[in-house]
Protein backbone atom coordinates (compact mmCIF):
# COMPACT_ATOMS: atom_id res chain seq x y z
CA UNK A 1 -6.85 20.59 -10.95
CA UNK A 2 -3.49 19.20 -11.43
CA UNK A 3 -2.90 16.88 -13.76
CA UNK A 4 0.21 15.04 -15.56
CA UNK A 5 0.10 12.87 -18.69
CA UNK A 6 2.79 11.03 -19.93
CA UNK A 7 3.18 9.81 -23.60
CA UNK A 8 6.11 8.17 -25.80
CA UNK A 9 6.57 5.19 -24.17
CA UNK A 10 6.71 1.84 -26.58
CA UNK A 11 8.54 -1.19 -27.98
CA UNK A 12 12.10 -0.35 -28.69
CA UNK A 13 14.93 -2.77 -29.46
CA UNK A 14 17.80 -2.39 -26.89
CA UNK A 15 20.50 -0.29 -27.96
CA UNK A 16 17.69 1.96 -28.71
CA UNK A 17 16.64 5.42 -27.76
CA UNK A 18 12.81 6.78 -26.89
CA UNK A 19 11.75 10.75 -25.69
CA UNK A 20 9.20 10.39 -22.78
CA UNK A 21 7.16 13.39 -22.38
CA UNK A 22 5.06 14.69 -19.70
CA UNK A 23 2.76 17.10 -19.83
CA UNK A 24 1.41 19.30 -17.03
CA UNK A 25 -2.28 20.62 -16.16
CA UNK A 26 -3.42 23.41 -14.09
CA UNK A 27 -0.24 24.14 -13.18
CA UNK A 28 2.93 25.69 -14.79
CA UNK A 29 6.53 23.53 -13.21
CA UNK A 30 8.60 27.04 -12.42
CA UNK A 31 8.57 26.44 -8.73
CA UNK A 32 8.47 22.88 -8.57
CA UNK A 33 10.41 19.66 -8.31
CA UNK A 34 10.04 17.05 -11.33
CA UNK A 35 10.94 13.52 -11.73
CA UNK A 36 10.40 10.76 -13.61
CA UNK A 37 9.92 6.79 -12.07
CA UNK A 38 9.75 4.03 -12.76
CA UNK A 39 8.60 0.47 -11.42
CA UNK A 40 9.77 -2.86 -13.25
CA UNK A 41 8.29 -6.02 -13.25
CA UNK A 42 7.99 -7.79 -10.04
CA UNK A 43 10.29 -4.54 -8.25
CA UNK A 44 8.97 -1.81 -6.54
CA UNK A 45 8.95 2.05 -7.91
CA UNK A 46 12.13 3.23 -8.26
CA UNK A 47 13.71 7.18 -8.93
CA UNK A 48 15.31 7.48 -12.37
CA UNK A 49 15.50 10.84 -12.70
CA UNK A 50 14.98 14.77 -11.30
CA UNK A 51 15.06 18.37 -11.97
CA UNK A 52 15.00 20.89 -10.00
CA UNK A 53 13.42 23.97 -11.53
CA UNK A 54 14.26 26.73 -9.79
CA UNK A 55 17.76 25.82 -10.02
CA UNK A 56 17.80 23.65 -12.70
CA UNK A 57 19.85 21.00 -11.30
CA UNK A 58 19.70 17.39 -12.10
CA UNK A 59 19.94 13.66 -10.02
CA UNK A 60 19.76 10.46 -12.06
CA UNK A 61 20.14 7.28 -10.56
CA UNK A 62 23.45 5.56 -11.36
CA UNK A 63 21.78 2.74 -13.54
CA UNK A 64 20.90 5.37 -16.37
CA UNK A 65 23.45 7.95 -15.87
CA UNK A 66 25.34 8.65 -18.92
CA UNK A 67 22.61 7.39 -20.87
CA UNK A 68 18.80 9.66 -19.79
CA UNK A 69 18.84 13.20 -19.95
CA UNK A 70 15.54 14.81 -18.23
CA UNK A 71 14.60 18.92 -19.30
CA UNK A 72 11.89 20.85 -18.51
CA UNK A 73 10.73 23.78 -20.05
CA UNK A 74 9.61 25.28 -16.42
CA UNK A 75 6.43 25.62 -17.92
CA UNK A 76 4.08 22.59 -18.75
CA UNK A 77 6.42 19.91 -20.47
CA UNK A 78 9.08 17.77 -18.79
CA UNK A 79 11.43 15.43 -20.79
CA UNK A 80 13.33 12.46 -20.25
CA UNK A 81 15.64 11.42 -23.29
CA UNK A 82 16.40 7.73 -23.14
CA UNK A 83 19.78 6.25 -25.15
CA UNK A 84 21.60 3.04 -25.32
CA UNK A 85 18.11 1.75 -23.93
CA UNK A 86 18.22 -2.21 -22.51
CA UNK A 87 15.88 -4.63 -21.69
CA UNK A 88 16.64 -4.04 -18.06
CA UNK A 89 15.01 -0.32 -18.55
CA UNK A 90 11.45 -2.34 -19.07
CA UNK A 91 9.22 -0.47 -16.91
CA UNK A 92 6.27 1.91 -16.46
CA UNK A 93 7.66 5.53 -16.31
CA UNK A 94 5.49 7.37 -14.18
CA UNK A 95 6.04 11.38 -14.07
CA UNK A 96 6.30 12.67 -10.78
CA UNK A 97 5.37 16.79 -9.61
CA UNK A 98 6.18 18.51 -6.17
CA UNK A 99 6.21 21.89 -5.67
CA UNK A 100 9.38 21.77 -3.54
CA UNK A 101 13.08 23.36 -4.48
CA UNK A 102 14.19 20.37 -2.69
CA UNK A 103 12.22 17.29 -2.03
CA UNK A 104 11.63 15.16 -5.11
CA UNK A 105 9.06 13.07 -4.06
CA UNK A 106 6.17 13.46 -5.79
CA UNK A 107 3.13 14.84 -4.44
CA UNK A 108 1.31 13.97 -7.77
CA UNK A 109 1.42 11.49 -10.06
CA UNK A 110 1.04 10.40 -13.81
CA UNK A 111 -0.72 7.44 -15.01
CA UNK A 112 2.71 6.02 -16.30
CA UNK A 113 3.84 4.78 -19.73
CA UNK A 114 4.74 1.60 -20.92
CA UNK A 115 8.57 1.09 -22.06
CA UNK A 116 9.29 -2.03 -23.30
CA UNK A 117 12.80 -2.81 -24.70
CA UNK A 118 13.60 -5.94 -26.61
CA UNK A 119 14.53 -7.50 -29.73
């Protein structure tokens, strides 16, 4: 059964910086396409950041470029390192998991983790 569980999420002041981990379940990440989302108040789910693993490349959306760093371990944990956080970054992070070495949308899903930056 595949599963993903996120954890790390919190209250952080902005300027900030939180890890975001997500952990995977009955299967291991080698062949597959992770990505972490995220939906803010009021806006709809938005893509913040992917890896491919099989290649190990990486697409962040230009709003936290510079700034998130996502790593995977291509086996069961998936990272996303969050710095110079703001309160604009408020969301739920949601892992996402496709076994893909192209499409990033996920075919399953986390239960998402709050993030919550402010002062």
């Amino acid at each position: 059964q595949v599963q993903l569980v996120e954890s790390g999420g919190g209250l952080v002041q902005p300027g900030g910086s939180l890890r975001l981990s997500c952990v995977a379940s009955g299967f291991t990440t080698g062949k597959y396409v992770m990505s972490w989302f995220r939906q803010r108040p009021g806006k709809e789910r938005e893509l913040v950041a992917f890896i491919i693993n099989v290649s190990g490349k990486t697409r962040y959306a230009d709003s936290v470029k510079d700034r998130f760093q996502i790593s995977s371990d291509n086996e069961t944990h998936t990272s996303l390192q969050m710095n110079g956080l703001k309160p604009e970054d408020t969301a739920v992070y949601y892992c996402g998991a496709r076994r893909s070495s192209y499409n990033y949308e996920p075919a399953n899903w986390g239960q998402g983790t709050q993030v919550t930056v402010s002062s």
